[in-house]
Protein backbone atom coordinates (compact mmCIF):
# COMPACT_ATOMS: atom_id res chain seq x y z
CA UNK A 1 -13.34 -60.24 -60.13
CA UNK A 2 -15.40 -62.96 -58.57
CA UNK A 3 -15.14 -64.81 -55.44
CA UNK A 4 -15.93 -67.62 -54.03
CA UNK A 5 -15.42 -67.28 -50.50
CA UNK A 6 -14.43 -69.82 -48.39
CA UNK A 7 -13.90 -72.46 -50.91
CA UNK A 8 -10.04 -70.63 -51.41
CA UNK A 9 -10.66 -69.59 -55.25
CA UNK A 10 -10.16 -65.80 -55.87
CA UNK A 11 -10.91 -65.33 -52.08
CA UNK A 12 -9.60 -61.98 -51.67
CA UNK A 13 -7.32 -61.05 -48.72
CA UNK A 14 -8.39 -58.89 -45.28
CA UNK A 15 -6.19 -56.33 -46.65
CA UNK A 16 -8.30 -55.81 -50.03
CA UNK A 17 -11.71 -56.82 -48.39
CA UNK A 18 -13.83 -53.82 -48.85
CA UNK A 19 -17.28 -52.80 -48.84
CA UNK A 20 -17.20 -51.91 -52.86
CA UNK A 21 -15.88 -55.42 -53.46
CA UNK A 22 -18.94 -57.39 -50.84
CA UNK A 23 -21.26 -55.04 -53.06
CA UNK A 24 -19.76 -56.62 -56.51
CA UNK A 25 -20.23 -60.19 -55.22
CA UNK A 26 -23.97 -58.91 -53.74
CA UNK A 27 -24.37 -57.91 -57.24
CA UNK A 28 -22.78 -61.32 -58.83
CA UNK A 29 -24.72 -63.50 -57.19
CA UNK A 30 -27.53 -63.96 -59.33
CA UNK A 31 -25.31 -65.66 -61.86
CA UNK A 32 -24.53 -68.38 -60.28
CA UNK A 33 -26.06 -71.58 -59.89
CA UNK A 34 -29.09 -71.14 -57.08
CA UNK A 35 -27.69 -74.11 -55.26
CA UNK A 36 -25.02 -72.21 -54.38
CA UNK A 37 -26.44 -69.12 -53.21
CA UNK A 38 -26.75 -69.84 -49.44
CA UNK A 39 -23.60 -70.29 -49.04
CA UNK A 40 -22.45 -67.15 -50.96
CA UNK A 41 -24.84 -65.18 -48.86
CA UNK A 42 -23.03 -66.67 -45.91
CA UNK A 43 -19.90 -65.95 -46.73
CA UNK A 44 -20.63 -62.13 -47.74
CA UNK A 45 -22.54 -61.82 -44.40
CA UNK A 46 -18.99 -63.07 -42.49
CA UNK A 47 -16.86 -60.81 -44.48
CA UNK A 48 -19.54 -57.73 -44.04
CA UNK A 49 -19.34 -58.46 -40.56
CA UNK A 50 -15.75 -58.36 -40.29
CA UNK A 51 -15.17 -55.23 -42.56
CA UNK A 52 -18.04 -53.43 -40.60
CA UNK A 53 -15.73 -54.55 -37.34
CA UNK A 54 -12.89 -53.22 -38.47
CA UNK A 55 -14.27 -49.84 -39.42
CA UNK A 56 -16.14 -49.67 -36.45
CA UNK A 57 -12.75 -50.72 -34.81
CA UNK A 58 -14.71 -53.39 -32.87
């Protein structure tokens, strides 16, 4: 499964965010066109961030 973050497509839920499915987009990334890449990296930082929070119970 891919996703796309905060453009809405495939973005998965809070529920199903998990730190096996930030490493499969980590892992993704490279095929992707290298104009988009910041902003993947951005949006896997936010939603590491917030799963990190949540098991940290921040």
């Amino acid at each position: 499964m891919e996703y796309n973050g905060t453009s809405g497509t495939d973005f998965p839920s809070e529920d199903s965010l998990s730190i096996d499915a930030i490493k499969q987009r980590i892992s993704e990334i490279s095929q992707k066109p290298l104009d988009t890449h910041s902003q993947e990296f951005e949006n896997i930082h936010a939603d590491l961030n917030r799963v990190l929070s949540e098991i940290d119970g921040l």
